[in-house]
PDB file of N, CA and C in Angstrom:
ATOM      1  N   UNK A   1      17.332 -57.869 -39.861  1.00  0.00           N
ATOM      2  CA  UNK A   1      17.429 -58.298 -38.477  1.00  0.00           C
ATOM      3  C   UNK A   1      18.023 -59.724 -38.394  1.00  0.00           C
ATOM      4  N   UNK A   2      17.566 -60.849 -39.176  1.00  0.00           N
ATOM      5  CA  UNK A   2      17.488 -61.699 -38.744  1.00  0.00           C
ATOM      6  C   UNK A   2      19.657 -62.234 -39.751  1.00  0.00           C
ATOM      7  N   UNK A   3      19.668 -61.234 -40.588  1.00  0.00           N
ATOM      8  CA  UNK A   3      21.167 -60.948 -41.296  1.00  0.00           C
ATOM      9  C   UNK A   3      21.881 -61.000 -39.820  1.00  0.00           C
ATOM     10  N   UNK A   4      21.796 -59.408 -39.272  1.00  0.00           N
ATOM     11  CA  UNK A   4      22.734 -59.466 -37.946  1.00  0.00           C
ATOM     12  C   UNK A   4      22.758 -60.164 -36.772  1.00  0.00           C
ATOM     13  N   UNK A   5      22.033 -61.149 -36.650  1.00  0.00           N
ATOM     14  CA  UNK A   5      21.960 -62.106 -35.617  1.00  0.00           C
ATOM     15  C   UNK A   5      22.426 -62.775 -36.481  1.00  0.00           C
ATOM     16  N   UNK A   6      22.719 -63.286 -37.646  1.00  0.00           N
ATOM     17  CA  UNK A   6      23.871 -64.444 -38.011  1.00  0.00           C
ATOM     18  C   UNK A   6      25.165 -63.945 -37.991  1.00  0.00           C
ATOM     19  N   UNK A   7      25.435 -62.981 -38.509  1.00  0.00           N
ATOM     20  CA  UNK A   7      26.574 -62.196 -38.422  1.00  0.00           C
ATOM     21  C   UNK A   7      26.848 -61.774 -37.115  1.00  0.00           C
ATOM     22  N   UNK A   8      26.467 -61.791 -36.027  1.00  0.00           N
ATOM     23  CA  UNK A   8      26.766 -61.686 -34.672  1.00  0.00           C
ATOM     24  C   UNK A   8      27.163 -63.205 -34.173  1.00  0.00           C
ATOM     25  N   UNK A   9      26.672 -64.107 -34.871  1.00  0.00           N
ATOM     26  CA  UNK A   9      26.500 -65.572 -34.342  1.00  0.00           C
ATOM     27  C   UNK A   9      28.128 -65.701 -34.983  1.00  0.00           C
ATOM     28  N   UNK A  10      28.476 -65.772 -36.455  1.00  0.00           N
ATOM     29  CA  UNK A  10      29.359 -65.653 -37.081  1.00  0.00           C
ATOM     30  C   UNK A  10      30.319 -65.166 -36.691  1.00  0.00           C
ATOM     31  N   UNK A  11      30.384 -63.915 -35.904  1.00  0.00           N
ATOM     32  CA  UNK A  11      31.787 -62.799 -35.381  1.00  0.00           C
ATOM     33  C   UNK A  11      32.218 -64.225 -33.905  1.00  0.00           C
ATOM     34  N   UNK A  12      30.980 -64.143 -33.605  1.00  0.00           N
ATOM     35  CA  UNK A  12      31.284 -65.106 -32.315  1.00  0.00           C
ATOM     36  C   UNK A  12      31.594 -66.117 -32.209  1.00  0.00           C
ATOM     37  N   UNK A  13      31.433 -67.031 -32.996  1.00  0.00           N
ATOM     38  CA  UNK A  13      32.085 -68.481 -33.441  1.00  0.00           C
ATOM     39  C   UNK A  13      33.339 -68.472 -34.309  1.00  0.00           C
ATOM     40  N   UNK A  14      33.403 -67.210 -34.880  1.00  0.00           N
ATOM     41  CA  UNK A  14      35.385 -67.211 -35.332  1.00  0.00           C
ATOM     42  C   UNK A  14      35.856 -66.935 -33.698  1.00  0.00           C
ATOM     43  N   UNK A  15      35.467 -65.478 -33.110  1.00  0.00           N
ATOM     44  CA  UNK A  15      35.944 -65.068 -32.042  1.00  0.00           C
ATOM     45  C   UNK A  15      36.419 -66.187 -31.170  1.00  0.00           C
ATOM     46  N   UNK A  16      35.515 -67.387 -31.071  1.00  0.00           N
ATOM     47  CA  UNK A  16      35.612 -68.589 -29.915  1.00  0.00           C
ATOM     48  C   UNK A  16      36.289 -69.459 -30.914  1.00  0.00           C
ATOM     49  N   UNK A  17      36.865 -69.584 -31.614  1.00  0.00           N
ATOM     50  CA  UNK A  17      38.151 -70.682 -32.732  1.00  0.00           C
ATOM     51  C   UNK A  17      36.969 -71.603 -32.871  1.00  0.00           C
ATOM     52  N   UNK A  18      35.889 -71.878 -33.432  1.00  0.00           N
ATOM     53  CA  UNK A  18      35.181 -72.394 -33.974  1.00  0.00           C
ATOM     54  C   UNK A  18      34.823 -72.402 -35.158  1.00  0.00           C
ATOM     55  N   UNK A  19      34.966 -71.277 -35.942  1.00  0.00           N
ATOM     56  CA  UNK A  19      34.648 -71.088 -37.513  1.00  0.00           C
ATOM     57  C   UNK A  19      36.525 -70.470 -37.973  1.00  0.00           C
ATOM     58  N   UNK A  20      36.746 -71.026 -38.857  1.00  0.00           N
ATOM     59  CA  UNK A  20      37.780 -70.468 -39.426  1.00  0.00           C
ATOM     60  C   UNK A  20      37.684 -70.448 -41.255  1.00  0.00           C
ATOM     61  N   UNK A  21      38.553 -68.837 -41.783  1.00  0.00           N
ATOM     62  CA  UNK A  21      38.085 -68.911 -42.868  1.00  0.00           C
ATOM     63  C   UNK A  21      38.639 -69.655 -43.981  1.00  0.00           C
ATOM     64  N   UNK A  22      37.999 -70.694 -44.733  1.00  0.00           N
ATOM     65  CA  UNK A  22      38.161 -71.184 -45.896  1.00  0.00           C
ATOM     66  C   UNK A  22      39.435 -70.815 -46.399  1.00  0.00           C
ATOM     67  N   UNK A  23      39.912 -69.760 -46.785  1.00  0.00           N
ATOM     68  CA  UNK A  23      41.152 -69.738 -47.384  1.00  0.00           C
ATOM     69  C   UNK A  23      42.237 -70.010 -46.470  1.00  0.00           C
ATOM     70  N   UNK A  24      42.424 -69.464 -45.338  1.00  0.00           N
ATOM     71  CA  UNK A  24      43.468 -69.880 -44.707  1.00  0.00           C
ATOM     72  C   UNK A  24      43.722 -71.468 -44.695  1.00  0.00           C
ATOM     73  N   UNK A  25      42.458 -72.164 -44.139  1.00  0.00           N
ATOM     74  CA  UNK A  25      43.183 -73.147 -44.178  1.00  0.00           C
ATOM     75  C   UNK A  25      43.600 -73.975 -45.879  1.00  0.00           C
ATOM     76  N   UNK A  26      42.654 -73.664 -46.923  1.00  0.00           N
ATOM     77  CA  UNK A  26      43.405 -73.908 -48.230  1.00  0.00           C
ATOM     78  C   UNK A  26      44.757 -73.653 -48.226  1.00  0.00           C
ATOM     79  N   UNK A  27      45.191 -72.669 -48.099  1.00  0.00           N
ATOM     80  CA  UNK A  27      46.703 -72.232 -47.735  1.00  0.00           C
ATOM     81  C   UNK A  27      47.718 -72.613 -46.991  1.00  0.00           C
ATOM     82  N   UNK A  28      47.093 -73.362 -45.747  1.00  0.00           N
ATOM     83  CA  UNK A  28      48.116 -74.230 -44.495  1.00  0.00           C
ATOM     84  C   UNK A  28      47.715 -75.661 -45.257  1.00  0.00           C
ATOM     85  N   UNK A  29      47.085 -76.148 -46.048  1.00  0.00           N
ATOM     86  CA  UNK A  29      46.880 -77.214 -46.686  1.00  0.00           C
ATOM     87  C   UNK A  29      47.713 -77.658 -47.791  1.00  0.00           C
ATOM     88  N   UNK A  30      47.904 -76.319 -48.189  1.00  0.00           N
ATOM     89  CA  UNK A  30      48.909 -76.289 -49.563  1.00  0.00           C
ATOM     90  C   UNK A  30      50.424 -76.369 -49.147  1.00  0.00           C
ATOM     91  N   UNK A  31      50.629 -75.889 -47.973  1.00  0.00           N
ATOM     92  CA  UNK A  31      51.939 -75.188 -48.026  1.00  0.00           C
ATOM     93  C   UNK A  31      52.515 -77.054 -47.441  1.00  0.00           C
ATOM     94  N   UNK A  32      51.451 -77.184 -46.515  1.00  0.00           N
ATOM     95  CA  UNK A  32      51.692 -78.724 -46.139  1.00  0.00           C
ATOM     96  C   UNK A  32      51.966 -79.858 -47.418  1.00  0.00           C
ATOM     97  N   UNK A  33      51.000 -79.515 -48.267  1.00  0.00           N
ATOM     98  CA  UNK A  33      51.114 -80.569 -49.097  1.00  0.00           C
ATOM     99  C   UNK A  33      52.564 -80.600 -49.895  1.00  0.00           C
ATOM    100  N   UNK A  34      52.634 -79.398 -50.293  1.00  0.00           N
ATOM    101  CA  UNK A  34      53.970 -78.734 -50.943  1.00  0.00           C
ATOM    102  C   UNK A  34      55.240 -79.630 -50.296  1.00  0.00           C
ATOM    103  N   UNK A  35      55.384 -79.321 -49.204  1.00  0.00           N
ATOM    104  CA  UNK A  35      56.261 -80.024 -48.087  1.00  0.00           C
ATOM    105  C   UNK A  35      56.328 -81.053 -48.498  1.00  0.00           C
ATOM    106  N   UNK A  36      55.508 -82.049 -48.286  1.00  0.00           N
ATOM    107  CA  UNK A  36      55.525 -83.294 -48.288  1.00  0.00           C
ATOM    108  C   UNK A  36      55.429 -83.758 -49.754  1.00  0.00           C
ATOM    109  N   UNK A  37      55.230 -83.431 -50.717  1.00  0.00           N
ATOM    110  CA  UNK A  37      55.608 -83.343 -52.299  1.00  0.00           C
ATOM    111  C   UNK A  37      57.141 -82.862 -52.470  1.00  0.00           C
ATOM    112  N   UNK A  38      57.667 -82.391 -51.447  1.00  0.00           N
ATOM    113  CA  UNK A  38      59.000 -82.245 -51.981  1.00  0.00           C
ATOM    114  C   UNK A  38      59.852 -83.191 -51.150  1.00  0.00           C
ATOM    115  N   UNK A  39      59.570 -83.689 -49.824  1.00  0.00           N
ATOM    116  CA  UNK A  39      60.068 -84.882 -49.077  1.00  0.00           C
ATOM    117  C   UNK A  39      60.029 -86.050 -50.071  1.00  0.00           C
ATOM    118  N   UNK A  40      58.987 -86.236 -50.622  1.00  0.00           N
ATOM    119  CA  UNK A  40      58.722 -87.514 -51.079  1.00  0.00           C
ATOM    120  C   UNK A  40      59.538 -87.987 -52.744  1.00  0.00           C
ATOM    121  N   UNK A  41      59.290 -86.398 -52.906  1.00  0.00           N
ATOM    122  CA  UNK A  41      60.218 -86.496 -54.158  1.00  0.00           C
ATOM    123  C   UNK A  41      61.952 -86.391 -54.240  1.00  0.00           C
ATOM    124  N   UNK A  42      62.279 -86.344 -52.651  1.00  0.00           N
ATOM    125  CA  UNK A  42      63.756 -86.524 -52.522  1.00  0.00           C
ATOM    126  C   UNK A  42      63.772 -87.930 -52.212  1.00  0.00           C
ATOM    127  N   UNK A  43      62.872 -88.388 -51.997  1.00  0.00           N
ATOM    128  CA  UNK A  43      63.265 -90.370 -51.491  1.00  0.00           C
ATOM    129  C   UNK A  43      64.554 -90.851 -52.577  1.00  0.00           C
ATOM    130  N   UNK A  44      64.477 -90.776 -54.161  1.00  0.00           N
ATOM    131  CA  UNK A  44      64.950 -91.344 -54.664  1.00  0.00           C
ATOM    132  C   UNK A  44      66.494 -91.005 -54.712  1.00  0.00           C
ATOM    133  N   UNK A  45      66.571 -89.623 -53.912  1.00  0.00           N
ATOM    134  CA  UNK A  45      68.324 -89.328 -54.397  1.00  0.00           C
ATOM    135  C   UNK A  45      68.912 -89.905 -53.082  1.00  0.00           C
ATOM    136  N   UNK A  46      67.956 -89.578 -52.247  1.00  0.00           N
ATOM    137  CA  UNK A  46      68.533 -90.254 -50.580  1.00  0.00           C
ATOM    138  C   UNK A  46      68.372 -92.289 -50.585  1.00  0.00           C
ATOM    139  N   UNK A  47      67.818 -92.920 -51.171  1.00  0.00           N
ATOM    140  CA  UNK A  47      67.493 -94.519 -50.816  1.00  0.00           C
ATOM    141  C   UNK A  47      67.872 -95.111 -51.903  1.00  0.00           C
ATOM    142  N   UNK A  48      68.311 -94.716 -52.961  1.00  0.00           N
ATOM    143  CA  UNK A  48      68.378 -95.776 -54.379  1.00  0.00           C
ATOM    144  C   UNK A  48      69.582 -95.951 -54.513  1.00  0.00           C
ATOM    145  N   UNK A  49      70.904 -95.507 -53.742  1.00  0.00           N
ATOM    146  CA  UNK A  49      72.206 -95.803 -53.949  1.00  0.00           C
ATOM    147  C   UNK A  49      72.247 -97.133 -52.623  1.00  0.00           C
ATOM    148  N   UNK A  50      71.462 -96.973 -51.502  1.00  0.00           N
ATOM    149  CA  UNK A  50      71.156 -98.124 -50.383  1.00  0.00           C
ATOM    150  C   UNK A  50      70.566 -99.228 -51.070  1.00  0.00           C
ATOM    151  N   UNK A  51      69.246 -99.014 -51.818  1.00  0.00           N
ATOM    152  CA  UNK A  51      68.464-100.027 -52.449  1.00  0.00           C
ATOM    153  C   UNK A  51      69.749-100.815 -53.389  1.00  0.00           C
ATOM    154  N   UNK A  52      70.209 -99.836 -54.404  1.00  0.00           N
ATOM    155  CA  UNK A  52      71.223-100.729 -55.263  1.00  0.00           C
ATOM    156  C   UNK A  52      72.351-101.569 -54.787  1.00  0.00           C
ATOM    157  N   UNK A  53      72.421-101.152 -53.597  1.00  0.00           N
ATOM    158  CA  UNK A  53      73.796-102.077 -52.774  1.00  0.00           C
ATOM    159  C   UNK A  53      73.073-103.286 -52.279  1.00  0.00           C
ATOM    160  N   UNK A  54      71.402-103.195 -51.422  1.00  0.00           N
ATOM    161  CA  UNK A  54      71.182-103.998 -51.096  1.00  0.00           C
ATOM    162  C   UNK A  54      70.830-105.216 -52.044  1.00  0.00           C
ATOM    163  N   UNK A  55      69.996-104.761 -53.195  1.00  0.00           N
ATOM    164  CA  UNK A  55      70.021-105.641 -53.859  1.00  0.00           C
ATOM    165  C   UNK A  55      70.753-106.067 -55.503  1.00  0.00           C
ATOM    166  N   UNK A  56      71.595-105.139 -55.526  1.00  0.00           N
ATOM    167  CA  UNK A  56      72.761-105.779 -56.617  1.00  0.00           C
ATOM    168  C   UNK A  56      72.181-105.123 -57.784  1.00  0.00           C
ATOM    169  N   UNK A  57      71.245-103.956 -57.672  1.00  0.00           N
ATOM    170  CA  UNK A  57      71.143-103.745 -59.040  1.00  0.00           C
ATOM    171  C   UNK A  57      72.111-102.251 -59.452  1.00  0.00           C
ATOM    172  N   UNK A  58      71.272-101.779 -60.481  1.00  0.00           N
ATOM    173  CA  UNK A  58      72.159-100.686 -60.885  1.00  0.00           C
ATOM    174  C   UNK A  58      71.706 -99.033 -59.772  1.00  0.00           C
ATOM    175  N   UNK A  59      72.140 -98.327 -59.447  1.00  0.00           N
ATOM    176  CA  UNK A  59      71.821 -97.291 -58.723  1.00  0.00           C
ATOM    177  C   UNK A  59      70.914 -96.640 -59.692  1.00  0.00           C
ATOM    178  N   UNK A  60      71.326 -96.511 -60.495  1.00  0.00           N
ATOM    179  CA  UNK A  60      70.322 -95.558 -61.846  1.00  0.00           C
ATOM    180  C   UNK A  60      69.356 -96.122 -62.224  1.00  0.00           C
ATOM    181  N   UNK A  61      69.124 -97.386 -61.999  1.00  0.00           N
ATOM    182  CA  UNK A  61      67.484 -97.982 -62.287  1.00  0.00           C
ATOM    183  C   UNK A  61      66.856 -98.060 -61.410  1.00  0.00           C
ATOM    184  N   UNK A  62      67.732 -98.150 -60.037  1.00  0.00           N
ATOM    185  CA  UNK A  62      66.572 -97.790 -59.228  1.00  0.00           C
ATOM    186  C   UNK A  62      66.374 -96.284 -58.643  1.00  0.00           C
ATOM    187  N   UNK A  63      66.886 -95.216 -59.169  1.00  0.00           N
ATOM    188  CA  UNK A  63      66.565 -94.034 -58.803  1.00  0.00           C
ATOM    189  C   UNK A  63      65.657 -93.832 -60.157  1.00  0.00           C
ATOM    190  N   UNK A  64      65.458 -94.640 -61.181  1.00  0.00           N
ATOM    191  CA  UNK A  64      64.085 -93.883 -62.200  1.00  0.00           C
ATOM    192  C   UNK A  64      63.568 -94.775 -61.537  1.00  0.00           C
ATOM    193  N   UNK A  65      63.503 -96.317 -61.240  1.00  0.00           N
ATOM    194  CA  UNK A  65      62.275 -96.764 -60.825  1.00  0.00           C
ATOM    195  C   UNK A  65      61.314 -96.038 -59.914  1.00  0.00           C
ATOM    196  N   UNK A  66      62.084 -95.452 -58.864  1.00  0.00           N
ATOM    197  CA  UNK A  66      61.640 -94.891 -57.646  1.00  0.00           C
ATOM    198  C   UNK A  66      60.977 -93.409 -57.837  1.00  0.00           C
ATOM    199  N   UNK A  67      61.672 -93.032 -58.901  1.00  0.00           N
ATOM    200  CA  UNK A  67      61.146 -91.650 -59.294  1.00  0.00           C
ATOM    201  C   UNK A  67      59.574 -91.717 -60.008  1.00  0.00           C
ATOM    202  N   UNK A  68      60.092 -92.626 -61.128  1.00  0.00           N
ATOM    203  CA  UNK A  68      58.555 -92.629 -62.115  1.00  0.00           C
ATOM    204  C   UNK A  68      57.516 -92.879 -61.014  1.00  0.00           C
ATOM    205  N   UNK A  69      57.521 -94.228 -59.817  1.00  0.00           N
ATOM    206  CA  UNK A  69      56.315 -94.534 -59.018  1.00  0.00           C
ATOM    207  C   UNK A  69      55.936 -93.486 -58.566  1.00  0.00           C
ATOM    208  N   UNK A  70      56.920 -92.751 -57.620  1.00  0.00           N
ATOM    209  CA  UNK A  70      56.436 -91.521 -57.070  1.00  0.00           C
ATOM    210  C   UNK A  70      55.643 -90.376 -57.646  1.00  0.00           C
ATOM    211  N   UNK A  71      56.308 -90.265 -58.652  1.00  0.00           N
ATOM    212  CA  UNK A  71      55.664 -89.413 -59.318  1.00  0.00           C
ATOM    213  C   UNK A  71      54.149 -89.466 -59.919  1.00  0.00           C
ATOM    214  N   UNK A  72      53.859 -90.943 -59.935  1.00  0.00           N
ATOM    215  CA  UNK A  72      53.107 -91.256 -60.891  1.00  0.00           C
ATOM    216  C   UNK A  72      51.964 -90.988 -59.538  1.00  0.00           C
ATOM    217  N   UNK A  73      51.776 -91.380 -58.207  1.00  0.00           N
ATOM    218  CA  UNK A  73      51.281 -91.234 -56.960  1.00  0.00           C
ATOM    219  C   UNK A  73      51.035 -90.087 -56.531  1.00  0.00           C
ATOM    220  N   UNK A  74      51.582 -89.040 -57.015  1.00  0.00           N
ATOM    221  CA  UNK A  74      51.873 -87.783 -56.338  1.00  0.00           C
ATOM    222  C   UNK A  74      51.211 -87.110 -57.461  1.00  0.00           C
ATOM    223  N   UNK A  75      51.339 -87.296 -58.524  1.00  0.00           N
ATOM    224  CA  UNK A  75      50.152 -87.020 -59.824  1.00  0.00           C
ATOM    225  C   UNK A  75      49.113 -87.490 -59.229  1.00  0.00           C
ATOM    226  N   UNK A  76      48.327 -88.629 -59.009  1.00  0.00           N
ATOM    227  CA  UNK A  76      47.004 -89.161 -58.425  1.00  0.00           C
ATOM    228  C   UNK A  76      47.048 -88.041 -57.318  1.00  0.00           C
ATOM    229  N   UNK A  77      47.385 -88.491 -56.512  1.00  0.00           N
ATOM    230  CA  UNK A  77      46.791 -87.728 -55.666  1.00  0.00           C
ATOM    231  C   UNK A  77      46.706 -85.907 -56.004  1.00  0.00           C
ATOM    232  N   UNK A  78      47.491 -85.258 -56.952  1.00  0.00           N
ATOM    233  CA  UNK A  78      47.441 -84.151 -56.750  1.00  0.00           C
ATOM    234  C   UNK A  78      45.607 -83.986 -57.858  1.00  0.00           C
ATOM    235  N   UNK A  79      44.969 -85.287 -58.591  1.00  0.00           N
ATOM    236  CA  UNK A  79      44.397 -85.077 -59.210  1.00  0.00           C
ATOM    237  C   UNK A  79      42.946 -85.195 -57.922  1.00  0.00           C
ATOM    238  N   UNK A  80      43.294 -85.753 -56.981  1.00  0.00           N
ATOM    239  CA  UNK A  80      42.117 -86.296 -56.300  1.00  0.00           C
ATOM    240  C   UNK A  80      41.809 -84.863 -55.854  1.00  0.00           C
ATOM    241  N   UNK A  81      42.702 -84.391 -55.056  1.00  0.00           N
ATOM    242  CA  UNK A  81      42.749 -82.800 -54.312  1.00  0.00           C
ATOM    243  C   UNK A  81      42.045 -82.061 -55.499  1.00  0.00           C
ATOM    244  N   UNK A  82      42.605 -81.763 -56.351  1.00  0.00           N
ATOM    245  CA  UNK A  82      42.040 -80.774 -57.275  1.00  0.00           C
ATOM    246  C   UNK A  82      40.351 -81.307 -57.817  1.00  0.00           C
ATOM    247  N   UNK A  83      39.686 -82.762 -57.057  1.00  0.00           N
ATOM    248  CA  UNK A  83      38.509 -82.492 -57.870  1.00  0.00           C
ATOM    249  C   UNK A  83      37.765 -82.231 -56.287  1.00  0.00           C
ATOM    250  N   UNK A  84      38.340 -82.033 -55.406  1.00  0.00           N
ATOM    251  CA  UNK A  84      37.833 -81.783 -53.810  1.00  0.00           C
ATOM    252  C   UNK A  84      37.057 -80.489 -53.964  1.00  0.00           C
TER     253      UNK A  84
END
């Protein structure tokens, strides 16, 4: 008894967009993160030929500079997520 009055409570709080299930949003979380792991990892082919003009260095040191940081950030964080 007291099963189907949660499970009635349950049907009714997805029904009213109040409960949503766990995987979906893992999945709109991922696909987001994905996104923005691949934006972030184009910074260096799009800004490091600008950076090198602005400041006189070589284009190729600053597209690894820009790469290794990123990467190294985008590792952290993919480690923080995974202990969530």
């Amino acid at each position: 008894m007291v099963f189907r009055a949660e499970l009635r409570r349950l049907e009714f709080e997805t029904k009213h967009g109040r409960l949503i299930e766990a995987d979906a949003v893992r999945r709109r979380i991922a696909e987001h993160v994905r996104s923005l792991r691949d934006g972030v990892l184009g910074l260096p082919d799009r800004i490091s030929s600008s950076i090198a003009a602005e400041t006189g260095m070589e284009h190729r040191t600053d597209h690894v500079r820009l790469s290794t940081e990123i990467t190294r950030e985008l590792e952290a964080l993919a480690n923080t997520i995974g202990g969530i």
